[in-house]
PDB file of N, CA and C in Angstrom:
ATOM      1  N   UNK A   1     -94.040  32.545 326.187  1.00  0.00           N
ATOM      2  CA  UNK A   1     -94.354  33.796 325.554  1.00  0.00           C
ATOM      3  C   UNK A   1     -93.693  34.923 326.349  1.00  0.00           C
ATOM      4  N   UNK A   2     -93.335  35.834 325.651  1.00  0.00           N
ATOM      5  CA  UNK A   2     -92.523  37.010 326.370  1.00  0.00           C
ATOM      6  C   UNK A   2     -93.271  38.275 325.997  1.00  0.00           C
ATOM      7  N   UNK A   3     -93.343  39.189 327.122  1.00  0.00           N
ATOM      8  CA  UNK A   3     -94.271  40.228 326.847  1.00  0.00           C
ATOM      9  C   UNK A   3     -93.427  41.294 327.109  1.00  0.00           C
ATOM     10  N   UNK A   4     -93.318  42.194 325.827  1.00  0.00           N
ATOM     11  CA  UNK A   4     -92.788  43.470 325.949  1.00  0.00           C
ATOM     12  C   UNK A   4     -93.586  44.687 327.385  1.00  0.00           C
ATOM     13  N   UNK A   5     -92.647  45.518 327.670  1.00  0.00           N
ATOM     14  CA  UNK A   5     -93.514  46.573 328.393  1.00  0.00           C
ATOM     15  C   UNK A   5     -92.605  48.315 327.509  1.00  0.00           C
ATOM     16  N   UNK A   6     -93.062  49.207 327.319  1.00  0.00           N
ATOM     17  CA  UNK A   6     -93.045  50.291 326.979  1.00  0.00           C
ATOM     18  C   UNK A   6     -92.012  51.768 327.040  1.00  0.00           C
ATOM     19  N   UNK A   7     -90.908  51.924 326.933  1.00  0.00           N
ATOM     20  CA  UNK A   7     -90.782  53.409 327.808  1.00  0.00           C
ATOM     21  C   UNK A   7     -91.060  54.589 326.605  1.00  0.00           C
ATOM     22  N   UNK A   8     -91.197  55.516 326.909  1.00  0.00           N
ATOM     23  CA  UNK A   8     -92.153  57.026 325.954  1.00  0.00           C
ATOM     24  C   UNK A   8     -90.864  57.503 326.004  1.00  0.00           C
ATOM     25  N   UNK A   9     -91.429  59.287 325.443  1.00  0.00           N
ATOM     26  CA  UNK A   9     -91.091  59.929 325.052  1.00  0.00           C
ATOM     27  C   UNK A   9     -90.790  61.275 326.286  1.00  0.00           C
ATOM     28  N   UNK A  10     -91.664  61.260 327.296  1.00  0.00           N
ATOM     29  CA  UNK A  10     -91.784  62.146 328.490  1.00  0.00           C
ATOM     30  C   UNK A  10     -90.502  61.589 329.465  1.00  0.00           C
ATOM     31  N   UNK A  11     -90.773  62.857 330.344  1.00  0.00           N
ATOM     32  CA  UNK A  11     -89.905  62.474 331.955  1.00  0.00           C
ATOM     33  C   UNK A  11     -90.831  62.329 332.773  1.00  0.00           C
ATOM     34  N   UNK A  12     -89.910  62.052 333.745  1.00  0.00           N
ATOM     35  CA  UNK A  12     -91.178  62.144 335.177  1.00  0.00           C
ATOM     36  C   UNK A  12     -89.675  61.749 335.924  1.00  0.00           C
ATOM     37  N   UNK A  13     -90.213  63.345 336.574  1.00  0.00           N
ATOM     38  CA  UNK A  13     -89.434  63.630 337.490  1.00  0.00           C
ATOM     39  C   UNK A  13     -88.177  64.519 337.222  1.00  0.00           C
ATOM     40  N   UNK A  14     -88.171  65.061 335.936  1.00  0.00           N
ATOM     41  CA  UNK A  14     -87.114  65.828 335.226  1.00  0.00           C
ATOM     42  C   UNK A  14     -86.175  64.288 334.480  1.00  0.00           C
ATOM     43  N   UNK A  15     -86.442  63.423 334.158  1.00  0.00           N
ATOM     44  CA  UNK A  15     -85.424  62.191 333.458  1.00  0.00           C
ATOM     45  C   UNK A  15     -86.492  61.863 332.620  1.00  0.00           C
ATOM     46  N   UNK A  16     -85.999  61.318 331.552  1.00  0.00           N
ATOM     47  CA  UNK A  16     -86.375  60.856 330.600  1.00  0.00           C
ATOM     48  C   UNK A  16     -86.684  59.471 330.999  1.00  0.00           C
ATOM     49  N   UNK A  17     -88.031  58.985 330.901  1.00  0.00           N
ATOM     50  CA  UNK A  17     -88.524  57.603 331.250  1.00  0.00           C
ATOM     51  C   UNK A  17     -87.585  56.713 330.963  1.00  0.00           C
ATOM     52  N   UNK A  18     -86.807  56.531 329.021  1.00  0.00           N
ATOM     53  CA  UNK A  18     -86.755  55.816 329.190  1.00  0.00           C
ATOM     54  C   UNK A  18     -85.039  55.714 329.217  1.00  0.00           C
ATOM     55  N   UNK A  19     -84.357  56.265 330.193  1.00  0.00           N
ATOM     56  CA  UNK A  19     -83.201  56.587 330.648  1.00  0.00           C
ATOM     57  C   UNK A  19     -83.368  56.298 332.412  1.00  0.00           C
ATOM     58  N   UNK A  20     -84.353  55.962 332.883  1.00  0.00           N
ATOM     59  CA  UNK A  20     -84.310  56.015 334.195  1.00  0.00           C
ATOM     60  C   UNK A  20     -84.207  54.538 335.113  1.00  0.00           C
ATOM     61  N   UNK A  21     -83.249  54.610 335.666  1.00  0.00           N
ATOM     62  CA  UNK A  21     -83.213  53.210 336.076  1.00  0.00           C
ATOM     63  C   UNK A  21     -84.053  52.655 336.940  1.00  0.00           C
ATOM     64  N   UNK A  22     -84.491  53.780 337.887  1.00  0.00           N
ATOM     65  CA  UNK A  22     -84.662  53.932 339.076  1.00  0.00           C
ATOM     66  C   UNK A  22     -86.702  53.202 338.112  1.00  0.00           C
ATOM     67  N   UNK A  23     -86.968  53.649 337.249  1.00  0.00           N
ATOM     68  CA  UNK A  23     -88.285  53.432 336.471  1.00  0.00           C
ATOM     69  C   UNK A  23     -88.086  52.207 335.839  1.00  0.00           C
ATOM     70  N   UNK A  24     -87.469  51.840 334.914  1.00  0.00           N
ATOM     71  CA  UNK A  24     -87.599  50.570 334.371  1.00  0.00           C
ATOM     72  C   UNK A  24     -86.705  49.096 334.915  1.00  0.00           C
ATOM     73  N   UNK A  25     -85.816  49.714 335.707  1.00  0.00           N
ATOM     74  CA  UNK A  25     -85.344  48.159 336.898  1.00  0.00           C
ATOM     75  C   UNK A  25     -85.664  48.404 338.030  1.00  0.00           C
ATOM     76  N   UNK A  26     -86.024  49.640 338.395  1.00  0.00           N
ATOM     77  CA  UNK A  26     -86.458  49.519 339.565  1.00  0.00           C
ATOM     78  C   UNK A  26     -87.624  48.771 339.852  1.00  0.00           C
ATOM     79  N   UNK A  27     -88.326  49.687 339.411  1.00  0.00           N
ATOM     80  CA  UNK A  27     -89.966  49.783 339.439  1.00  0.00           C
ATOM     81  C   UNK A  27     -90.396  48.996 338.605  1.00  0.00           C
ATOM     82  N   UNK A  28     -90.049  48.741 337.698  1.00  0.00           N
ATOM     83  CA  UNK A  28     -90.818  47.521 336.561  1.00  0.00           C
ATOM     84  C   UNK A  28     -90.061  46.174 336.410  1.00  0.00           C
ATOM     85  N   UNK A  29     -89.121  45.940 337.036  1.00  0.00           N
ATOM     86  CA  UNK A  29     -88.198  44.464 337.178  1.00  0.00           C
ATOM     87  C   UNK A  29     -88.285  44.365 338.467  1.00  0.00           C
ATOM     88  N   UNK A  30     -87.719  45.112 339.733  1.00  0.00           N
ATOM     89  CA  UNK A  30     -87.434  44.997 340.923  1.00  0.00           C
ATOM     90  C   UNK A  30     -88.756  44.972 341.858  1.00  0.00           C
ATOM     91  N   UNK A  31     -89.504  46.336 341.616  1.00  0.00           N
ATOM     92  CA  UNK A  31     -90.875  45.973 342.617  1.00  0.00           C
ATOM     93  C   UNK A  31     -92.279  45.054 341.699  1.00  0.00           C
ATOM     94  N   UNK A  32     -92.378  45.320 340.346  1.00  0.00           N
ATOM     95  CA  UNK A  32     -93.388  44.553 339.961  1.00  0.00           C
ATOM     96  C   UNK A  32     -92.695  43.149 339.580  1.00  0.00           C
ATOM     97  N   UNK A  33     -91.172  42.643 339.726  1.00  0.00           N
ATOM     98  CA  UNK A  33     -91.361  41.345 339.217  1.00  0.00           C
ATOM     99  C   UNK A  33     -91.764  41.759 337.710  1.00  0.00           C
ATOM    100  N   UNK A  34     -91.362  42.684 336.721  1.00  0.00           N
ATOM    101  CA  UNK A  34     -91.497  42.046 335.302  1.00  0.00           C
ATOM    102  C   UNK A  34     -90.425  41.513 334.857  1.00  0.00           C
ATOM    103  N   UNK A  35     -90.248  40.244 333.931  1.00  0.00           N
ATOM    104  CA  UNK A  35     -89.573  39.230 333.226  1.00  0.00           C
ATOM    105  C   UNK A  35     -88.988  39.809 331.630  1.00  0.00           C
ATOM    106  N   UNK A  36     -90.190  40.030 331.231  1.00  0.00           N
ATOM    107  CA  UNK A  36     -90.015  40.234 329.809  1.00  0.00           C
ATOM    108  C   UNK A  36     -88.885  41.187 329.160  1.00  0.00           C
ATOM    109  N   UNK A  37     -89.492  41.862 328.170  1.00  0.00           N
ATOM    110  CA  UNK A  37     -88.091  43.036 327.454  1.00  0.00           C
ATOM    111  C   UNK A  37     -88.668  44.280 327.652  1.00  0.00           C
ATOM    112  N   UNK A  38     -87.725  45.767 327.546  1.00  0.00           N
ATOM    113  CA  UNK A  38     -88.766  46.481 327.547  1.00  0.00           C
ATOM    114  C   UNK A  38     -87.961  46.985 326.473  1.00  0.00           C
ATOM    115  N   UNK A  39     -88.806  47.538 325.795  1.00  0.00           N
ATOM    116  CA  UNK A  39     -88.323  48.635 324.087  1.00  0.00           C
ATOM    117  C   UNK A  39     -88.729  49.829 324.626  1.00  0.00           C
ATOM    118  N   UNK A  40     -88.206  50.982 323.917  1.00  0.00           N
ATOM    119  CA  UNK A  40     -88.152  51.903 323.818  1.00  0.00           C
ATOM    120  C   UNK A  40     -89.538  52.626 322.503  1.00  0.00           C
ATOM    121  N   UNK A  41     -90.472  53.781 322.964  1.00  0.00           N
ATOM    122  CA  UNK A  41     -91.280  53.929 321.980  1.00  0.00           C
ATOM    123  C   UNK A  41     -90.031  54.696 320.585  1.00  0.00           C
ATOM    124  N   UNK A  42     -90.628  54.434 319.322  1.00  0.00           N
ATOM    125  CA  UNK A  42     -89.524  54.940 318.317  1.00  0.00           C
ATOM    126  C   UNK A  42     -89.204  56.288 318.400  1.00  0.00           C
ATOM    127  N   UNK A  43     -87.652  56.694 318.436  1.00  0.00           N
ATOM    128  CA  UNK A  43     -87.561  58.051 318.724  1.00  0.00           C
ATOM    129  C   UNK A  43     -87.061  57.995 320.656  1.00  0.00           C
ATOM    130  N   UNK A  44     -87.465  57.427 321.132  1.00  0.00           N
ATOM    131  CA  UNK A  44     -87.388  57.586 322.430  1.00  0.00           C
ATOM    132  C   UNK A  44     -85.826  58.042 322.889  1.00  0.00           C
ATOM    133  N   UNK A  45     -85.325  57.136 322.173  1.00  0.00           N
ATOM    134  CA  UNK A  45     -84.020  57.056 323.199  1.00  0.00           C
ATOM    135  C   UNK A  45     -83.099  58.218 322.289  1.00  0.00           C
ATOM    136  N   UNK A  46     -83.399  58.882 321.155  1.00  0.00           N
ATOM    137  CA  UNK A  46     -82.935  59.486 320.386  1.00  0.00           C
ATOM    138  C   UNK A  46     -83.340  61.381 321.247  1.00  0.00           C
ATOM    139  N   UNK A  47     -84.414  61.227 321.909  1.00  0.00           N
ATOM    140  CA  UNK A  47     -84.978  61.990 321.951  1.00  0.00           C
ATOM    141  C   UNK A  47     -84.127  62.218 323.767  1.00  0.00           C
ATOM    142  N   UNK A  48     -83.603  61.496 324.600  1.00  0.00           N
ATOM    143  CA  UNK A  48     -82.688  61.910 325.772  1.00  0.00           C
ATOM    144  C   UNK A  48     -81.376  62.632 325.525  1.00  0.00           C
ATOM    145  N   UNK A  49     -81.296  62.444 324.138  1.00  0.00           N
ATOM    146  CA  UNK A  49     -79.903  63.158 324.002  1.00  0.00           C
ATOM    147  C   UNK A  49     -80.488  64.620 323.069  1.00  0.00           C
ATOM    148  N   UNK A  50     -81.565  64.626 321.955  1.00  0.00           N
ATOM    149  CA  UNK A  50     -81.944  65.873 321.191  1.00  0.00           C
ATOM    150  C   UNK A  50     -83.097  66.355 321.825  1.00  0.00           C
ATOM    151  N   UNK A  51     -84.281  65.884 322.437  1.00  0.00           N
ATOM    152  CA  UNK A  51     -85.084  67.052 322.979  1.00  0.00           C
ATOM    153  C   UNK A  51     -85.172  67.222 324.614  1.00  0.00           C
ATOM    154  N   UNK A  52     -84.925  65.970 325.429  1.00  0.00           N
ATOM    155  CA  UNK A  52     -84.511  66.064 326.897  1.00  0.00           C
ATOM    156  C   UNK A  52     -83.182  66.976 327.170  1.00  0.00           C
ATOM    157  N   UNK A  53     -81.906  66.957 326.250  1.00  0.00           N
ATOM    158  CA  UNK A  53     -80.684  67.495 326.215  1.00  0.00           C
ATOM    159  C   UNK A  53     -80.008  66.820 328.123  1.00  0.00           C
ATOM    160  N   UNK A  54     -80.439  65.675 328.145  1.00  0.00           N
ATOM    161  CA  UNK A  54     -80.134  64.916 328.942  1.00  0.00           C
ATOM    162  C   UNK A  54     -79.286  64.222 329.106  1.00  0.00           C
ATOM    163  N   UNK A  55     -78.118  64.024 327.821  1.00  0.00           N
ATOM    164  CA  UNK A  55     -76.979  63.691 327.659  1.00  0.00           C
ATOM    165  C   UNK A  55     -76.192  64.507 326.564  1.00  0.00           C
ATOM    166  N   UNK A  56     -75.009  64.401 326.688  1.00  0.00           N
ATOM    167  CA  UNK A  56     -74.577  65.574 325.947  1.00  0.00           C
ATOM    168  C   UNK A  56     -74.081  64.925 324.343  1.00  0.00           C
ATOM    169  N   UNK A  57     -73.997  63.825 324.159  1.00  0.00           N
ATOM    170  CA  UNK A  57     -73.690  63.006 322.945  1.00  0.00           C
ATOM    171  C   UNK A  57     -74.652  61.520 322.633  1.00  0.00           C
ATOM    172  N   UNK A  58     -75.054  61.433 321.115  1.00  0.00           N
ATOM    173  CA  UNK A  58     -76.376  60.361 321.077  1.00  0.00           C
ATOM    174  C   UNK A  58     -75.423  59.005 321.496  1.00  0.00           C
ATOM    175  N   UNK A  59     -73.664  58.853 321.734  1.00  0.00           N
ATOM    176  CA  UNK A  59     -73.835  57.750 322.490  1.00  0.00           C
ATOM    177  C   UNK A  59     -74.123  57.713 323.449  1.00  0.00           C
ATOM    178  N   UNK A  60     -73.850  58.703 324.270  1.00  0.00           N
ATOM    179  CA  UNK A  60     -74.525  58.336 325.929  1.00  0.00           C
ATOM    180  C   UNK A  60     -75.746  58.119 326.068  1.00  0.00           C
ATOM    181  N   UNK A  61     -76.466  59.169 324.778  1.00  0.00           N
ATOM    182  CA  UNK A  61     -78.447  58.801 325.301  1.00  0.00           C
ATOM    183  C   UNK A  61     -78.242  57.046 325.092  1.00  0.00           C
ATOM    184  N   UNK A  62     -77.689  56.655 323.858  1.00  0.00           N
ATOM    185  CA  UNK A  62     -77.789  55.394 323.415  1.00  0.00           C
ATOM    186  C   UNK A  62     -77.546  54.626 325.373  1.00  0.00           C
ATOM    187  N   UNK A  63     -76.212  54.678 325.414  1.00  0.00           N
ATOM    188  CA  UNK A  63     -76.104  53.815 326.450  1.00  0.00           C
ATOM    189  C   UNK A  63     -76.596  54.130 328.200  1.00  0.00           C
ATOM    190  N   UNK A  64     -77.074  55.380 327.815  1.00  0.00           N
ATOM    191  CA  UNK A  64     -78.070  55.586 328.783  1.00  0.00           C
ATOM    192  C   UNK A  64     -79.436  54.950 329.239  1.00  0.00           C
ATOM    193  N   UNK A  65     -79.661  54.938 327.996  1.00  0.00           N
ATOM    194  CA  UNK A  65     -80.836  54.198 327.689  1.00  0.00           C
ATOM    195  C   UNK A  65     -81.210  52.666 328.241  1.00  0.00           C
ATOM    196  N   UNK A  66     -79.880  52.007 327.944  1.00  0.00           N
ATOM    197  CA  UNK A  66     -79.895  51.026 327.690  1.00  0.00           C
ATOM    198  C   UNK A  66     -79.404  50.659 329.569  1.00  0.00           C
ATOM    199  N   UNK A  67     -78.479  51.253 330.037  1.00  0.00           N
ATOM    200  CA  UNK A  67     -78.041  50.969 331.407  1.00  0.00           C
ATOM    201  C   UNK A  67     -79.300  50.761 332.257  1.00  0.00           C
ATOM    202  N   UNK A  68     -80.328  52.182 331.612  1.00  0.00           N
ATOM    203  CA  UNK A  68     -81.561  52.246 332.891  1.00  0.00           C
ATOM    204  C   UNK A  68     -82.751  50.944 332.410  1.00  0.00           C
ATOM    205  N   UNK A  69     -82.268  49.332 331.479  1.00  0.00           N
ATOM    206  CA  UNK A  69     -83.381  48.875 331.501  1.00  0.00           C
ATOM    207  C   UNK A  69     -84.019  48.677 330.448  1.00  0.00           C
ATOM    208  N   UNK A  70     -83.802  49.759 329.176  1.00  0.00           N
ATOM    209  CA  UNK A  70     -83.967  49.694 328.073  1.00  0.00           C
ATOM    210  C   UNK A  70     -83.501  48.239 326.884  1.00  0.00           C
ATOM    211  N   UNK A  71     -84.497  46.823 326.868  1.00  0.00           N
ATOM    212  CA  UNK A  71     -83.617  46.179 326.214  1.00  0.00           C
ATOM    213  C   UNK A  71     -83.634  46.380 324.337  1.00  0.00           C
ATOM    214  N   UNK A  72     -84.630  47.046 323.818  1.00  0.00           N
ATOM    215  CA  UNK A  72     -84.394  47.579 322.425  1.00  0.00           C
ATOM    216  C   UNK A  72     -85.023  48.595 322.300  1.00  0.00           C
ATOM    217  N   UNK A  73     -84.418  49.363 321.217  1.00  0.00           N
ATOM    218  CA  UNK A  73     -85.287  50.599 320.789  1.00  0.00           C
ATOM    219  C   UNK A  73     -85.781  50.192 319.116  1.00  0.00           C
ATOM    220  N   UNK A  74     -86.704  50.818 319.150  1.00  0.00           N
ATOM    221  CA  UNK A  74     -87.811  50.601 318.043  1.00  0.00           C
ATOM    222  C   UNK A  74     -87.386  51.202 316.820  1.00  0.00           C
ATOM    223  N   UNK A  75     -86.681  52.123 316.889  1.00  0.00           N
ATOM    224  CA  UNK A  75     -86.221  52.933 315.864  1.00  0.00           C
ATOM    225  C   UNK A  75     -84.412  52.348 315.521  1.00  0.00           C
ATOM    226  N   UNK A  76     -84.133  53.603 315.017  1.00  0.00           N
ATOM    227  CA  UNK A  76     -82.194  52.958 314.369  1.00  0.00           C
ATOM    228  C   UNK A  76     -81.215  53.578 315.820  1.00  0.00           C
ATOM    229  N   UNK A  77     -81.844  54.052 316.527  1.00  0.00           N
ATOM    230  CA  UNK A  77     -80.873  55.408 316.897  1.00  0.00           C
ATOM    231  C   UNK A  77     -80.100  54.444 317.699  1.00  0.00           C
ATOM    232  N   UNK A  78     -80.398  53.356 318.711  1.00  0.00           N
ATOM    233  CA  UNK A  78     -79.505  52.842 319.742  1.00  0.00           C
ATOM    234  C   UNK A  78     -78.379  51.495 318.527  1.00  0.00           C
ATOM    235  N   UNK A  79     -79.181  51.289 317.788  1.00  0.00           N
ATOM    236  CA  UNK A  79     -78.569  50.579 316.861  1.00  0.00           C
ATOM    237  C   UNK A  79     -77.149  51.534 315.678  1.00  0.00           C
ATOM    238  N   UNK A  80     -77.482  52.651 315.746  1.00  0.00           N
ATOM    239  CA  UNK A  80     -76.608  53.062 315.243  1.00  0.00           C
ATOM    240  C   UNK A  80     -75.526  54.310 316.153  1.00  0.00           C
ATOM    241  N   UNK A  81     -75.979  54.218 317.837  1.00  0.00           N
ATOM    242  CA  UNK A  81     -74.792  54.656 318.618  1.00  0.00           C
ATOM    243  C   UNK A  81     -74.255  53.898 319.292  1.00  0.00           C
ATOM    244  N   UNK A  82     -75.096  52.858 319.741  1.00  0.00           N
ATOM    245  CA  UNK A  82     -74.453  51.703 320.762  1.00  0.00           C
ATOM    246  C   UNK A  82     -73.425  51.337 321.090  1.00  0.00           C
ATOM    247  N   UNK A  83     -72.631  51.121 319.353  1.00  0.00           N
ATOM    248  CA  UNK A  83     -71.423  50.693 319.745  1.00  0.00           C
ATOM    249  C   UNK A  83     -70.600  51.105 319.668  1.00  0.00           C
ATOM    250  N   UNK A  84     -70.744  52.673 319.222  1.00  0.00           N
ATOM    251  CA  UNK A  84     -69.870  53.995 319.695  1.00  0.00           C
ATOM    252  C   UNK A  84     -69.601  54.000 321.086  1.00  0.00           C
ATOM    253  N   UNK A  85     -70.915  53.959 321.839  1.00  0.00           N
ATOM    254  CA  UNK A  85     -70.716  53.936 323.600  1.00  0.00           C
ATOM    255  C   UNK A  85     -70.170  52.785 323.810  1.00  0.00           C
ATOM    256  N   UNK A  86     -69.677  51.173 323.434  1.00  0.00           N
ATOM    257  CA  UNK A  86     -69.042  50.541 323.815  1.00  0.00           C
ATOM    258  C   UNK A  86     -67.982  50.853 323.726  1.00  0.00           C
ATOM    259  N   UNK A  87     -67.237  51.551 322.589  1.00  0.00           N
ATOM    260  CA  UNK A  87     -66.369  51.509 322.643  1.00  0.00           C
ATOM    261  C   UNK A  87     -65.388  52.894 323.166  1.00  0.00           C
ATOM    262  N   UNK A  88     -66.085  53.466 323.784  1.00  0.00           N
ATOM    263  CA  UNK A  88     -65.677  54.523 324.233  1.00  0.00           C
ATOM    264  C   UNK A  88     -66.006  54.139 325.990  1.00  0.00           C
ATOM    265  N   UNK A  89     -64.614  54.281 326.223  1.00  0.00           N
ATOM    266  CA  UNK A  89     -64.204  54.007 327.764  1.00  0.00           C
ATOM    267  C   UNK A  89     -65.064  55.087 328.766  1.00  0.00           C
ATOM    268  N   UNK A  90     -65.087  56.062 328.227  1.00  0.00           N
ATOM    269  CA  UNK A  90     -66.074  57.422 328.747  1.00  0.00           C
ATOM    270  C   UNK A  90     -66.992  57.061 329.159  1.00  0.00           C
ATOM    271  N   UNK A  91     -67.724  56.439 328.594  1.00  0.00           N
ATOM    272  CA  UNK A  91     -69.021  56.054 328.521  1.00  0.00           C
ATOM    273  C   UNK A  91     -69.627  54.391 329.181  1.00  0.00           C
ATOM    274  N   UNK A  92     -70.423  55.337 330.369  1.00  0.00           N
ATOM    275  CA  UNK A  92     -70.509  53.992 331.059  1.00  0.00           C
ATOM    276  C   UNK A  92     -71.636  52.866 330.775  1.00  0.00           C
ATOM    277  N   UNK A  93     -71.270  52.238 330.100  1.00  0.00           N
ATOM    278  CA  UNK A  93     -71.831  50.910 329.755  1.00  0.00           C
ATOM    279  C   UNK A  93     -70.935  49.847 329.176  1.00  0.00           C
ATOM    280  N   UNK A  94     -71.203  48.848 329.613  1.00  0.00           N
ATOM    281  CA  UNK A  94     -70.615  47.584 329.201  1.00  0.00           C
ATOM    282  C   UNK A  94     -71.181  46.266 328.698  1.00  0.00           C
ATOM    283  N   UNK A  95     -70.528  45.425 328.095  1.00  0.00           N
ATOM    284  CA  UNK A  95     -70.791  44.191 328.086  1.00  0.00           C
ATOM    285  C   UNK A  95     -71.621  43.642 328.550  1.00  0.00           C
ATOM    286  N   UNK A  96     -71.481  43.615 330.379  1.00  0.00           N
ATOM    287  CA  UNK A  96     -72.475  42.619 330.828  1.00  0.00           C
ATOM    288  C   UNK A  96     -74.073  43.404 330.562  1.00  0.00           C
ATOM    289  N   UNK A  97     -74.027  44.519 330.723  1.00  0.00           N
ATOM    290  CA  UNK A  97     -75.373  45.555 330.598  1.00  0.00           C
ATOM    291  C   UNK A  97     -75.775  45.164 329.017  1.00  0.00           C
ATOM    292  N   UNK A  98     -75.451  44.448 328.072  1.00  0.00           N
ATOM    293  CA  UNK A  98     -75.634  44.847 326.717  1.00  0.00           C
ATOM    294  C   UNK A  98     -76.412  42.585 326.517  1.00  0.00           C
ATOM    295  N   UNK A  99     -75.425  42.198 327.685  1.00  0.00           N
ATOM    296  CA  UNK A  99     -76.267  41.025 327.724  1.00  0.00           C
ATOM    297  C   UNK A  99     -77.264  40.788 328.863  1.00  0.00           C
ATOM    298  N   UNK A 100     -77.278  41.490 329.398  1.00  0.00           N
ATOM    299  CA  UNK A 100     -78.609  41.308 330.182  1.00  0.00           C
ATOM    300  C   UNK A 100     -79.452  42.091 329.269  1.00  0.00           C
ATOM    301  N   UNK A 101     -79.424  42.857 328.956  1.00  0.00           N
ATOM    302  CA  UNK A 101     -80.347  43.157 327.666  1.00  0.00           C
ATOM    303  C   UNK A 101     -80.644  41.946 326.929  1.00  0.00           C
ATOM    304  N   UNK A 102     -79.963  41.343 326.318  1.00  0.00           N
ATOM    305  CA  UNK A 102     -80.282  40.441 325.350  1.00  0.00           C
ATOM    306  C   UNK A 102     -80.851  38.940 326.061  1.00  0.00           C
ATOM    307  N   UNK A 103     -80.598  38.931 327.106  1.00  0.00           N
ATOM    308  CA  UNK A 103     -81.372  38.091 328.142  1.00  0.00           C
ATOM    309  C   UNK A 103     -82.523  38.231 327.518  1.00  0.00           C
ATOM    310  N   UNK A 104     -83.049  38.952 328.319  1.00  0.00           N
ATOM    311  CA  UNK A 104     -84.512  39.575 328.276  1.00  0.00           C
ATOM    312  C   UNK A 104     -85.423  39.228 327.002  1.00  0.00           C
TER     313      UNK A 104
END
């Protein structure tokens, strides 16, 4: 059985939870040992690029999102920038980040 864990809609610490690496691999893979996936609440990851203004284009929130730990979002938004940010060299995320996601 695989157990999801959560990231919101807030920051902490001025970053968007669920953009923060340092929060969801750090702290929730690295010091607690979690296994499972973590999703994004709906809206979340949509919401680092339109109400955090934490990235300046919805691919980066997309692959922002996803770099810090994020393995799905609940809503369309990472599903419909994702692979804008793959394919844009700019934008740092890759491959292996998109299967360790899918690990999970």
């Amino acid at each position: 059985m695989r157990v999801s864990l959560g990231s919101s809609y807030n920051a902490l610490n001025g970053k968007p939870t669920c953009a923060d690496p340092g929060l969801l691999d750090g702290l929730a893979r690295d010091t607690f040992g979690f296994t499972g996936y973590i999703t994004g609440d709906c809206g979340a990851a949509d919401g680092v690029w339109s109400a955090h203004h934490f990235t300046s284009t919805p691919e980066e929130a997309a692959a922002a999102s996803m770099a810090a730990g994020m393995d799905v979002d609940c809503g369309h938004f990472v599903r419909d920038h994702l692979a804008g940010a793959l394919s844009n060299a700019s934008v740092p995320f890759d491959d292996a980040q998109l299967d360790a996601s899918v690990a999970h």
